[in-house]
N, C-alpha and C. Protein backbone atom coordinates (compact mmCIF):
# COMPACT_ATOMS: atom_id res chain seq x y z
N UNK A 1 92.64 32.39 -132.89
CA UNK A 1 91.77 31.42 -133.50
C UNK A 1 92.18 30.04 -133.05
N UNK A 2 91.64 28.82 -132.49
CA UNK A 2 91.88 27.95 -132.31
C UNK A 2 92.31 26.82 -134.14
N UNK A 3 92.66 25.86 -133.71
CA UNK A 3 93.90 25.65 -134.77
C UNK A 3 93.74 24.26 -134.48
N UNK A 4 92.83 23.69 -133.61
CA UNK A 4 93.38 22.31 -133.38
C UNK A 4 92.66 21.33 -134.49
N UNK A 5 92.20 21.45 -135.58
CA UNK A 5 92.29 20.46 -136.70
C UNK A 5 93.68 21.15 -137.60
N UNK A 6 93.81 21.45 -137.96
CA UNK A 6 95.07 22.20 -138.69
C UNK A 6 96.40 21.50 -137.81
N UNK A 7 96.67 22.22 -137.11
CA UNK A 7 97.86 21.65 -136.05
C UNK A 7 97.84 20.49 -135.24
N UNK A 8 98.61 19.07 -135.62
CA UNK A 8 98.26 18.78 -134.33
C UNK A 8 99.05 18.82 -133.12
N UNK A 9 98.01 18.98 -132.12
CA UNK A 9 98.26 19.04 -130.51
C UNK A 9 98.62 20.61 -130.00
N UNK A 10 97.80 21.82 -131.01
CA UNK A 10 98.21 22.80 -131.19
C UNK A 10 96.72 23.40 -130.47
N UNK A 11 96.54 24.20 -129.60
CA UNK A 11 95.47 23.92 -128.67
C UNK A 11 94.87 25.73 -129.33
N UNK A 12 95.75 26.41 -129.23
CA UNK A 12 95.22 27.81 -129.42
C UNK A 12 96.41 28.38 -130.69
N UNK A 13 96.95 29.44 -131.60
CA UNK A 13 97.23 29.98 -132.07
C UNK A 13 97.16 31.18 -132.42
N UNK A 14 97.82 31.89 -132.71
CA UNK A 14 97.62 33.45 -132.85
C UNK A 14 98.55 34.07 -133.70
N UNK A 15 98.15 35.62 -133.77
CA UNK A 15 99.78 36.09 -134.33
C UNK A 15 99.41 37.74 -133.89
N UNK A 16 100.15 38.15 -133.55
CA UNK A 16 100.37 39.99 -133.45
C UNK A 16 101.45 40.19 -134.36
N UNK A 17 101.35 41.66 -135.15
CA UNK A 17 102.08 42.60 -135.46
C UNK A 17 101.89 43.96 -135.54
N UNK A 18 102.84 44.67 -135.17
CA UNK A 18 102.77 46.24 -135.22
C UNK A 18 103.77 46.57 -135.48
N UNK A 19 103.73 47.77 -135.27
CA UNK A 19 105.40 48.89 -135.32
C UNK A 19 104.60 49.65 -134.72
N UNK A 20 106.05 50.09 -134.00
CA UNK A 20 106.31 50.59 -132.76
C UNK A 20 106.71 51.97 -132.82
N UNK A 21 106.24 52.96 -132.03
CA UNK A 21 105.82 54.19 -132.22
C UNK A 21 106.74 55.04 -132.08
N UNK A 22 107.89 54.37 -131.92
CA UNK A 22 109.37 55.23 -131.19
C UNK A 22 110.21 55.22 -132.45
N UNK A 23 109.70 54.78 -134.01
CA UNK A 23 110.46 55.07 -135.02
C UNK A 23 110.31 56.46 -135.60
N UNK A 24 109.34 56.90 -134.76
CA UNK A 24 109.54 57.99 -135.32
C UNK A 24 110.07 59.33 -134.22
N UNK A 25 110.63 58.43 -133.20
CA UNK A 25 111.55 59.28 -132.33
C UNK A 25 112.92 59.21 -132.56
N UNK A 26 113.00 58.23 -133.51
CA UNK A 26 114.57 57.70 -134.49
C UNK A 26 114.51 58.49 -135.30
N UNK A 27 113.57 58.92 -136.29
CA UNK A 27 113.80 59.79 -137.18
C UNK A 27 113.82 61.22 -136.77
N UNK A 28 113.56 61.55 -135.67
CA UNK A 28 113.88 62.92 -135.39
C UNK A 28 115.44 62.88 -134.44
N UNK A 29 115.56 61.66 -134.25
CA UNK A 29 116.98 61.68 -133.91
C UNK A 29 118.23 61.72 -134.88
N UNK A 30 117.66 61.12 -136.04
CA UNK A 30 118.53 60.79 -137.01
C UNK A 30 119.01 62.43 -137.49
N UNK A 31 117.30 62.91 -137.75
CA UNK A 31 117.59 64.52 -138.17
C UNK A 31 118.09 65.38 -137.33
N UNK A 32 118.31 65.62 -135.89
CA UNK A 32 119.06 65.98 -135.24
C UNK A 32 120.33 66.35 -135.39
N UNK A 33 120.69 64.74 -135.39
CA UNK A 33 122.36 64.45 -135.53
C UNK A 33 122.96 65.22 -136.56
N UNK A 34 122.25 65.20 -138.24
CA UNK A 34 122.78 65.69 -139.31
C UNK A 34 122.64 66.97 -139.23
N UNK A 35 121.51 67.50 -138.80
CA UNK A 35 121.32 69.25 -138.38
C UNK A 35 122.82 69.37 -137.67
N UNK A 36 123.26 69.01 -136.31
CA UNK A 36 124.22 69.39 -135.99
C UNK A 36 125.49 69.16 -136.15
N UNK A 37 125.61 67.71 -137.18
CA UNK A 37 127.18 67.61 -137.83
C UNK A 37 126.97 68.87 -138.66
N UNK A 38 126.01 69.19 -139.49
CA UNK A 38 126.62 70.00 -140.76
C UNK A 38 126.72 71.61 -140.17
N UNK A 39 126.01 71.96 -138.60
CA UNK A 39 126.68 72.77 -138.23
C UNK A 39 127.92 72.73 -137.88
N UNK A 40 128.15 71.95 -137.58
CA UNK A 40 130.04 71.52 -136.84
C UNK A 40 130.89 71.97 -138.16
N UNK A 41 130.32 71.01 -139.36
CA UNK A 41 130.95 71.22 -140.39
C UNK A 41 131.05 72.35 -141.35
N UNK A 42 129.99 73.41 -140.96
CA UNK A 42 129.91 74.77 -141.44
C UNK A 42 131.04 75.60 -140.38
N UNK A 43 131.06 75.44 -139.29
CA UNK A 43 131.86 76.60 -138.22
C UNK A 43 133.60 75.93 -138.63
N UNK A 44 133.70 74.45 -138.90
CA UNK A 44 135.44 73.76 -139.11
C UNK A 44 135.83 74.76 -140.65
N UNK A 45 134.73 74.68 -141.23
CA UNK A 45 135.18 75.46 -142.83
C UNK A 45 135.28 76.71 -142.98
N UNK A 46 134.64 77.12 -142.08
CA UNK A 46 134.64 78.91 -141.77
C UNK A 46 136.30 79.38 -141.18
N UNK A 47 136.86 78.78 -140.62
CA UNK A 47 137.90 79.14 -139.85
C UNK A 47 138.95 79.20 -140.77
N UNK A 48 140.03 79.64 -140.83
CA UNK A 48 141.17 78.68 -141.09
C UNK A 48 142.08 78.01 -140.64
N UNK A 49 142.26 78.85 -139.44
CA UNK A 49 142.96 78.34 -138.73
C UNK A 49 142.09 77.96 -137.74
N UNK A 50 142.34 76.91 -136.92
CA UNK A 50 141.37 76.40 -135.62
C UNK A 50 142.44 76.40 -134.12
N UNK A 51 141.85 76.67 -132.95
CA UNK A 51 142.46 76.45 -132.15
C UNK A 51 142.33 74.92 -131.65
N UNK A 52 142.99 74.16 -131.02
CA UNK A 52 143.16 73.18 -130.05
C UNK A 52 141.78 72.78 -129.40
N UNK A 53 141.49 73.66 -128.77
CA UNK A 53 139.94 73.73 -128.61
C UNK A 53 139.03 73.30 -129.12
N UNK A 54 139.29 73.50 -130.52
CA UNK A 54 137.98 74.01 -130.99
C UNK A 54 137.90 72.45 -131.99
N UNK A 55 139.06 71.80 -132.33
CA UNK A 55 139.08 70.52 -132.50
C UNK A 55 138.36 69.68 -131.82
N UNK A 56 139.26 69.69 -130.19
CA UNK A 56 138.49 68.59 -129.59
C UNK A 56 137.05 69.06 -129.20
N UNK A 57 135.99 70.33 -129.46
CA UNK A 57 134.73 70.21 -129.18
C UNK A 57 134.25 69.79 -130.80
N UNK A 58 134.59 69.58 -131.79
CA UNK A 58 134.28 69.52 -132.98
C UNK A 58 134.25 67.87 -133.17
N UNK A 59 135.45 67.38 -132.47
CA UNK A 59 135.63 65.65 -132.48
C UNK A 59 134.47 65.11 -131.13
N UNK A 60 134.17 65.83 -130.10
CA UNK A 60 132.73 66.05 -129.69
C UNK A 60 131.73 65.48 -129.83
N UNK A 61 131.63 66.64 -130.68
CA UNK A 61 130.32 66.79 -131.39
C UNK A 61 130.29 65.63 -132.50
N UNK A 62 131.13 65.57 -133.24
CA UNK A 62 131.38 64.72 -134.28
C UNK A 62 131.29 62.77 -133.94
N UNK A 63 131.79 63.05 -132.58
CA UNK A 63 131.14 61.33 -131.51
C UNK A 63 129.67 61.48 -131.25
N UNK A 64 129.22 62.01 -130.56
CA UNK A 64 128.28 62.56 -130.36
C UNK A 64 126.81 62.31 -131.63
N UNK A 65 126.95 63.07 -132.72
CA UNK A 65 126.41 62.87 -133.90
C UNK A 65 125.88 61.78 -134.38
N UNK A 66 127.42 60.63 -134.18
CA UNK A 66 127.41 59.62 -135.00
C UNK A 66 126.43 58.92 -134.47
N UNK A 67 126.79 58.98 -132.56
CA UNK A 67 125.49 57.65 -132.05
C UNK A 67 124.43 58.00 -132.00
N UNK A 68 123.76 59.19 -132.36
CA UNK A 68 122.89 59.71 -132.38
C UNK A 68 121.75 59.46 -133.66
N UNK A 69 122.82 59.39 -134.48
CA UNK A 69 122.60 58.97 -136.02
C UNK A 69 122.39 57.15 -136.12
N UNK A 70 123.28 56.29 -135.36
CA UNK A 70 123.18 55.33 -135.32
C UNK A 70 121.80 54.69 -134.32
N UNK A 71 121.80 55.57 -133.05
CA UNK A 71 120.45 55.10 -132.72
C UNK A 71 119.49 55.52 -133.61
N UNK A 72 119.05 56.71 -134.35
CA UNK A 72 118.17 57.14 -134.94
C UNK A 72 117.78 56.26 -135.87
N UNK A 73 118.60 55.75 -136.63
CA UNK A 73 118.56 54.90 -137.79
C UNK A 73 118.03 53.23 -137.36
N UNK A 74 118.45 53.21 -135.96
CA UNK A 74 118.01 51.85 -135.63
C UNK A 74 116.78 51.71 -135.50
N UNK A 75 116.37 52.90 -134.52
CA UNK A 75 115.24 53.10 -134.24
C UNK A 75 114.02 53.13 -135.57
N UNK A 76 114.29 53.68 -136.43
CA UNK A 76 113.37 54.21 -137.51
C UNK A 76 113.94 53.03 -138.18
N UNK A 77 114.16 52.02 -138.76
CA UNK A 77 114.37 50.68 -139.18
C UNK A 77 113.50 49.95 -138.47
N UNK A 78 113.37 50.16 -137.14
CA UNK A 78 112.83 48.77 -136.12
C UNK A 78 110.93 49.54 -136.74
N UNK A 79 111.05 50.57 -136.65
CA UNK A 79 109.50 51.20 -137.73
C UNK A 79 108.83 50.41 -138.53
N UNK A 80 109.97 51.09 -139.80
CA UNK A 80 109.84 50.17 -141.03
C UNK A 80 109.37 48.79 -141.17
N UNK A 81 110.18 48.20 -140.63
CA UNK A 81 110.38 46.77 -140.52
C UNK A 81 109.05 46.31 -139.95
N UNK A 82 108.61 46.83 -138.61
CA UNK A 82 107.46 46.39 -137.69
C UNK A 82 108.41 44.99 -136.97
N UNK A 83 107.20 44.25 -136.31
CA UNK A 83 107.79 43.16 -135.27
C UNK A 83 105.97 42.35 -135.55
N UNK A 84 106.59 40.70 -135.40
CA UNK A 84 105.01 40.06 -135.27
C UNK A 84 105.93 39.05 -134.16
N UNK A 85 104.62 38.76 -133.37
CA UNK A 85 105.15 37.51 -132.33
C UNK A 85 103.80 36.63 -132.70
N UNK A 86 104.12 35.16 -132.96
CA UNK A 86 103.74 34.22 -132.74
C UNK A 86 103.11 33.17 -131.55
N UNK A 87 101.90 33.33 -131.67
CA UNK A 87 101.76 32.66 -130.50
C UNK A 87 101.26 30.93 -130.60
N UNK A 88 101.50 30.20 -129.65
CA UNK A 88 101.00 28.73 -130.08
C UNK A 88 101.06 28.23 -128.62
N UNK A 89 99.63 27.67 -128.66
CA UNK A 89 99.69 27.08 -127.31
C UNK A 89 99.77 25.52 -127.65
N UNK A 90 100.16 24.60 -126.88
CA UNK A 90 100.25 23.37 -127.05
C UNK A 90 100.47 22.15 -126.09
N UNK A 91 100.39 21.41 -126.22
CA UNK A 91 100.96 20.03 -124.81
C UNK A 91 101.80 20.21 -124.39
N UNK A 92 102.67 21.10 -125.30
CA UNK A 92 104.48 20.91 -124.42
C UNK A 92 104.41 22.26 -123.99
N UNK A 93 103.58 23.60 -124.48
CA UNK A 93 103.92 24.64 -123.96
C UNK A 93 103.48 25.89 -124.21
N UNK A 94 103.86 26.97 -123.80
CA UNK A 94 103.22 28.30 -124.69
C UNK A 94 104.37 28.87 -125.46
N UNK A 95 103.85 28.84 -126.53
CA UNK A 95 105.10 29.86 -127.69
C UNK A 95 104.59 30.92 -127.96
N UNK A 96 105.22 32.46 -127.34
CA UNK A 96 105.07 33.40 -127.82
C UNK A 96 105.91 34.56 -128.14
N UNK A 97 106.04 34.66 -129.31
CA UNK A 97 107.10 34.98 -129.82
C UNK A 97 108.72 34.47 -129.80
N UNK A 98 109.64 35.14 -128.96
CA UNK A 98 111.11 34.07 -128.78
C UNK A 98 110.76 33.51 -127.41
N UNK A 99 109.78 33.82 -126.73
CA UNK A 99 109.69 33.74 -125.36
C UNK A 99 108.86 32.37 -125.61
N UNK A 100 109.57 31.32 -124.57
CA UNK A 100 108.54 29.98 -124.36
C UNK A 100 108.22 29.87 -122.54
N UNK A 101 107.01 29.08 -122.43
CA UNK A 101 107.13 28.81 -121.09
C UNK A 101 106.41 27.28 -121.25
N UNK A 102 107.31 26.67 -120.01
CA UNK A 102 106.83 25.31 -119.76
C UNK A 102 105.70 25.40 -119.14
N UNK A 103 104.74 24.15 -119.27
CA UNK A 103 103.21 24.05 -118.14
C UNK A 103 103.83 24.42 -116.90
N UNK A 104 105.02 23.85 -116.21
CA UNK A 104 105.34 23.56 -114.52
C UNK A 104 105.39 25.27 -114.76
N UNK A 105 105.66 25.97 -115.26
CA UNK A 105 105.98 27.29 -114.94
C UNK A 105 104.76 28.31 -115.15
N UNK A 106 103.90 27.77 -115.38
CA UNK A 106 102.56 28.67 -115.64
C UNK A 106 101.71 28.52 -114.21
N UNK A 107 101.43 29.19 -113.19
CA UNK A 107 100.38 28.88 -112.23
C UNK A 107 98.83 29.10 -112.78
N UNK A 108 98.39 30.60 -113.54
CA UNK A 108 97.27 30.26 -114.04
C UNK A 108 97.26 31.14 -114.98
N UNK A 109 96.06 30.36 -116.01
CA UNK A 109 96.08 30.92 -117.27
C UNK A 109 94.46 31.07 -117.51
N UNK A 110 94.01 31.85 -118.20
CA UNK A 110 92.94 32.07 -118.62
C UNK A 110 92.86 32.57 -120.17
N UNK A 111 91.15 33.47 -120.16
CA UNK A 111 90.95 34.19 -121.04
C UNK A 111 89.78 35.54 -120.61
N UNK A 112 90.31 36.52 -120.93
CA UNK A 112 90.03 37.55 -119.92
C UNK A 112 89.73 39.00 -121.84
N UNK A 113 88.83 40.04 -120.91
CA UNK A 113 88.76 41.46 -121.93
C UNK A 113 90.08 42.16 -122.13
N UNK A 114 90.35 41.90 -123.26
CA UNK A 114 91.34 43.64 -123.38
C UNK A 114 91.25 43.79 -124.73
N UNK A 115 91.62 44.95 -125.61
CA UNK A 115 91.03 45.91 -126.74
C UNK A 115 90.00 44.78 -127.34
N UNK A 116 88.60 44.80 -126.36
CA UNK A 116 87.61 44.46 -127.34
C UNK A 116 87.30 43.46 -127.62
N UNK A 117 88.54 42.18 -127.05
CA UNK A 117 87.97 40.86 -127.75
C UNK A 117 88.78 40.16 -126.46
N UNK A 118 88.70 38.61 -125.83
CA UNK A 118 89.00 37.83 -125.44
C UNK A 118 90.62 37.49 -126.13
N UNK A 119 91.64 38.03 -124.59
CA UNK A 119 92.58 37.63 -125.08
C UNK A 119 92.99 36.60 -123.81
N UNK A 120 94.49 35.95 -123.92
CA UNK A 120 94.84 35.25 -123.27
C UNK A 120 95.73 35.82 -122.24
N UNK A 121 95.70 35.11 -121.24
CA UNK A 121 96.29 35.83 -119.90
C UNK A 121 96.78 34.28 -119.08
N UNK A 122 98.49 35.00 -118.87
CA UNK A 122 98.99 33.63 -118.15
C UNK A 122 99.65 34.45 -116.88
N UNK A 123 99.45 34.00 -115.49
CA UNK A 123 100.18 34.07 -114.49
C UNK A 123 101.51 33.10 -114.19
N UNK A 124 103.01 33.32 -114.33
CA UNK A 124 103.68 32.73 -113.67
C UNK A 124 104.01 32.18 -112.34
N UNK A 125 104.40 31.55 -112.11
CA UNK A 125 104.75 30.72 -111.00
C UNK A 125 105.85 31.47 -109.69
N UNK A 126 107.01 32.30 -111.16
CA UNK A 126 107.88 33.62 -110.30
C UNK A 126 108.51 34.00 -111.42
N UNK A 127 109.01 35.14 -111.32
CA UNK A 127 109.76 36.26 -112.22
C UNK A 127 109.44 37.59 -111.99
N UNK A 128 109.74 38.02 -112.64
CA UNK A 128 110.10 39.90 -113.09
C UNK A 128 108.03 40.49 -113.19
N UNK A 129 108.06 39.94 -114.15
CA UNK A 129 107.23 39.78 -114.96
C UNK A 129 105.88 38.78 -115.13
N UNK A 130 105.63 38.38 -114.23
CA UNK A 130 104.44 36.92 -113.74
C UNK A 130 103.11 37.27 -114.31
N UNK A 131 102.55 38.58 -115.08
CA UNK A 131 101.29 38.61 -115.03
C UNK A 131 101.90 38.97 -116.90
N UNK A 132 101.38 38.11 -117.50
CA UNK A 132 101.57 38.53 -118.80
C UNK A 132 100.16 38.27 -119.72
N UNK A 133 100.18 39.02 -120.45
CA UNK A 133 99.00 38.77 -121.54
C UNK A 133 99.56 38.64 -122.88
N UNK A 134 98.75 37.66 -123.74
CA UNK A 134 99.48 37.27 -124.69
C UNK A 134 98.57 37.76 -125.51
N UNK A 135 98.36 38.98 -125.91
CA UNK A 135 97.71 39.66 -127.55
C UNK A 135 98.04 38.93 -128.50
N UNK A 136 97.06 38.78 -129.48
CA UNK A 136 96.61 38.99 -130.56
C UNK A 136 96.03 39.77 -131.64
N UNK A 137 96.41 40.10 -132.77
CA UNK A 137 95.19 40.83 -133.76
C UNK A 137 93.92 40.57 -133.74
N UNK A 138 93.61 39.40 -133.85
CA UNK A 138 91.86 38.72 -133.71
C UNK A 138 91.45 38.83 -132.83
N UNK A 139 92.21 38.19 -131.57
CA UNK A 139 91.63 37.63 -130.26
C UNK A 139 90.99 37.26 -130.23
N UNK A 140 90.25 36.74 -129.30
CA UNK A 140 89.05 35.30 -129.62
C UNK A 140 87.83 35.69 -129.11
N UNK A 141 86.51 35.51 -129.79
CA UNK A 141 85.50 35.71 -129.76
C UNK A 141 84.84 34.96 -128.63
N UNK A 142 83.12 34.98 -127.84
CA UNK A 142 83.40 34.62 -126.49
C UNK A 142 82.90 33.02 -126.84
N UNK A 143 82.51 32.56 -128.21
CA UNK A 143 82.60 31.08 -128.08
C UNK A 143 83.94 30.40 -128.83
N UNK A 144 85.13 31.10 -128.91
CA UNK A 144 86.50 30.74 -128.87
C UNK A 144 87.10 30.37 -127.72
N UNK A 145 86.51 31.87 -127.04
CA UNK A 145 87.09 31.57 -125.50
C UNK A 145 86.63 30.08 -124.61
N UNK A 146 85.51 29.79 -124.66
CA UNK A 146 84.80 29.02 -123.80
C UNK A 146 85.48 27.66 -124.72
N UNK A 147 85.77 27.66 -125.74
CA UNK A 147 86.39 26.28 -126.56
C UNK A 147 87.49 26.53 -126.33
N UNK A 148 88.42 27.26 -126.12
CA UNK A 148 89.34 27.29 -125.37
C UNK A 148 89.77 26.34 -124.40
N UNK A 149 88.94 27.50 -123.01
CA UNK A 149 89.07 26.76 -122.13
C UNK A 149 88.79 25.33 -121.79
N UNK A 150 87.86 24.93 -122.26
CA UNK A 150 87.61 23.42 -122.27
C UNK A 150 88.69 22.95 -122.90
N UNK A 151 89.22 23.23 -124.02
CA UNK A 151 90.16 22.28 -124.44
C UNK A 151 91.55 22.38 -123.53
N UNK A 152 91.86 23.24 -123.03
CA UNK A 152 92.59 23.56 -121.25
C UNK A 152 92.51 22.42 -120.27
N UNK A 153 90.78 22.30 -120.41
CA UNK A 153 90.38 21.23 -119.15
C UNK A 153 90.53 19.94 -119.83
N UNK A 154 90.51 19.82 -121.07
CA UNK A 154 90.68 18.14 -121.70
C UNK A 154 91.80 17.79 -121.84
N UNK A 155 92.58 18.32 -122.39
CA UNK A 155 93.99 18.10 -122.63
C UNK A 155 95.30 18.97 -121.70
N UNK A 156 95.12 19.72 -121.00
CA UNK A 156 96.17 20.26 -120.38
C UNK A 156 95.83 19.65 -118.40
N UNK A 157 94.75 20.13 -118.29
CA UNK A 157 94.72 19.80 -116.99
C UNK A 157 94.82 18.72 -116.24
N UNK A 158 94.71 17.92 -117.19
CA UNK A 158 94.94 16.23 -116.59
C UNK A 158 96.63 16.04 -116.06
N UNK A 159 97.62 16.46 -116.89
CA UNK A 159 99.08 16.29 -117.06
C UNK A 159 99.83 17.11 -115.97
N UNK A 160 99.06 18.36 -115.78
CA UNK A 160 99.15 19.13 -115.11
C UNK A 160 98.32 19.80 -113.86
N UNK A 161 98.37 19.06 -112.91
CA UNK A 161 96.90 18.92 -112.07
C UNK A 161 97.08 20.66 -111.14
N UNK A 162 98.48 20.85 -110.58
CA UNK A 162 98.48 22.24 -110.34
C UNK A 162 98.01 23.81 -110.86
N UNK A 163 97.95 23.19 -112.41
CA UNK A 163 97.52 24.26 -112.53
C UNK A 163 96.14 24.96 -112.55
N UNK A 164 95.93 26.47 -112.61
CA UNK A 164 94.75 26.61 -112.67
C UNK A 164 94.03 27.73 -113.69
N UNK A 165 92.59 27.03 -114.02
CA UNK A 165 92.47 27.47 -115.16
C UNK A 165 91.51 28.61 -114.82
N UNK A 166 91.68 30.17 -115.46
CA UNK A 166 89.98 31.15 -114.64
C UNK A 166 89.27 31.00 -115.93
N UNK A 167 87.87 31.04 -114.87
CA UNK A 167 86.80 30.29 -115.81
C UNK A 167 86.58 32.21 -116.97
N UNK A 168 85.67 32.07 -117.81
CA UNK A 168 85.70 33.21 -118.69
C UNK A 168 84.71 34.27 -117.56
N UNK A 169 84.53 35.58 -117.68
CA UNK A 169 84.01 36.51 -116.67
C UNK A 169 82.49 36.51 -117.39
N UNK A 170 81.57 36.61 -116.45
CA UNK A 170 80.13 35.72 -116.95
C UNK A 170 79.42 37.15 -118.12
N UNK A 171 78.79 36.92 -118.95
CA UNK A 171 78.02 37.42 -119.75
C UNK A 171 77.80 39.16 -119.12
N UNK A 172 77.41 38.87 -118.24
CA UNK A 172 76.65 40.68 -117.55
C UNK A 172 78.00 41.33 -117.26
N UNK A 173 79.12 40.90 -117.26
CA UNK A 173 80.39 41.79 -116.75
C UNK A 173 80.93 42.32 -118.12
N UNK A 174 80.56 41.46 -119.13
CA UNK A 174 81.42 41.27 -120.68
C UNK A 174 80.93 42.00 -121.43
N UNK A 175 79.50 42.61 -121.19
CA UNK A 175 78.06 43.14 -121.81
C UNK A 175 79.07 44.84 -121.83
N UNK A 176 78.57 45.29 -119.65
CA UNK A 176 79.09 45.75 -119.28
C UNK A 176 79.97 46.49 -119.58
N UNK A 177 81.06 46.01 -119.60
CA UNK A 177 82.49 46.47 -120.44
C UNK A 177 82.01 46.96 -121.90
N UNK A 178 82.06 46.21 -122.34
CA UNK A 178 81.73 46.72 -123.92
C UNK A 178 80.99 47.67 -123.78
N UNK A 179 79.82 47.91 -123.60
CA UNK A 179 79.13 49.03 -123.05
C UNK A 179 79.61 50.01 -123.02
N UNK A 180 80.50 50.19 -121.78
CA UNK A 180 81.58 51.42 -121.54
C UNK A 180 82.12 51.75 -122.15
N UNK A 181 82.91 50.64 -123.06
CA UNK A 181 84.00 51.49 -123.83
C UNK A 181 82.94 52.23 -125.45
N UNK A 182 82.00 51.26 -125.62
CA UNK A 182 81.34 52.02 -127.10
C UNK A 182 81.02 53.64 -126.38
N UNK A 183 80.27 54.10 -125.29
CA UNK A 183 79.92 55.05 -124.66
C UNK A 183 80.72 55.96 -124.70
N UNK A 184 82.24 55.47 -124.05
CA UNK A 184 83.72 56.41 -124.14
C UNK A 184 83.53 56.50 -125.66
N UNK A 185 83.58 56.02 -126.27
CA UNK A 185 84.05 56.06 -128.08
C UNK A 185 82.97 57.22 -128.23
N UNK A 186 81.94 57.22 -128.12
CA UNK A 186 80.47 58.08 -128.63
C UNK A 186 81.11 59.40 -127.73
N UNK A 187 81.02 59.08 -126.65
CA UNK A 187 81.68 60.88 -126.30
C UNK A 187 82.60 61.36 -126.86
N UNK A 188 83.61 60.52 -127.03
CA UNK A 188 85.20 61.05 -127.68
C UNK A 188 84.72 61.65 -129.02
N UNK A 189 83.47 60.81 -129.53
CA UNK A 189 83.32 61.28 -131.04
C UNK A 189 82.94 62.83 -131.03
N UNK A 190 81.56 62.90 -129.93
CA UNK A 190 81.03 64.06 -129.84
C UNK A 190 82.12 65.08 -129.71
């Protein structure tokens, strides 16, 4: 949603949150681990006497367990919990989430389709990682987008003459798309 009476010099805003689908690959890790300590700990009580052996596969297993238990638990916490990143675009920069980038470091930025709505899309200048998209829950509708970008061309592009801004993808491509995916949805339903 744009933000710029609310904020000032705050050009775009956003927010994502989810949880992440691997908590529940923590919790089958977590259950793992305890399935096989309390076997360890059923075969140590059965014995009475133990050989040498049978210690150090028991102290093992018993290492073994713990990080198993400790990732599990991290994992299925990071679930619980979920994660939101913040986004804020502005004069001095893009904030999203812990991650910031300066203007000199952005080559081009737009607003482009993905799940359904106008999200934001920045190309770096160099890194790992140069093509990033910055989601949102809302994402911006296509006269967000187009106020967007103008406010790109009023206030950012002057300061920053290198950079470059892609214009929004015209009406018949945007139609298009949507199109497709309601179509995919209607078959999937069938």
């Amino acid at each position: 949603m744009l933000t710029t009476s609310r904020n000032h010099g705050v050009i775009h805003a956003g927010h994502e949150s989810s949880k992440p689908s691997r908590g529940v690959l923590g919790f089958m890790m977590s259950c793992l681990a305890s399935v096989i300590m309390l076997r360890v700990l059923l075969i140590l009580f059965q014995d009475n006497k133990l050989s040498e052996h049978n210690k150090l596969v028991a102290a093992g297993l018993s290492v073994v367990c713990c990080l198993l238990f400790y990732l599990g638990t991290t994992l299925f916490f990071s679930f619980i919990t979920g994660y939101s990143r913040k986004l804020s675009i502005s004069k001095g920069g893009i904030q999203y989430g812990a991650v910031y980038f300066n203007w000199p470091q952005v080559r081009v930025i737009g607003a482009n389709m993905k799940r359904g709505c106008f999200q934001v899309h920045i190309v770096l200048k160099r890194g790992w990682f140069a093509n990033r998209w910055l989601v949102t829950d809302d994402g911006m509708s296509r006269e967000m987008s187009e106020a967007f970008i103008e406010a790109l061309q009023k206030q950012i592009l002057p300061h920053y003459p290198e950079l470059v801004i892609d214009e929004l993808p015209s009406l018949h491509q945007t139609s298009t798309v949507t199109e497709s995916v309601s179509t995919a949805d209607v078959k999937k339903a069938a």
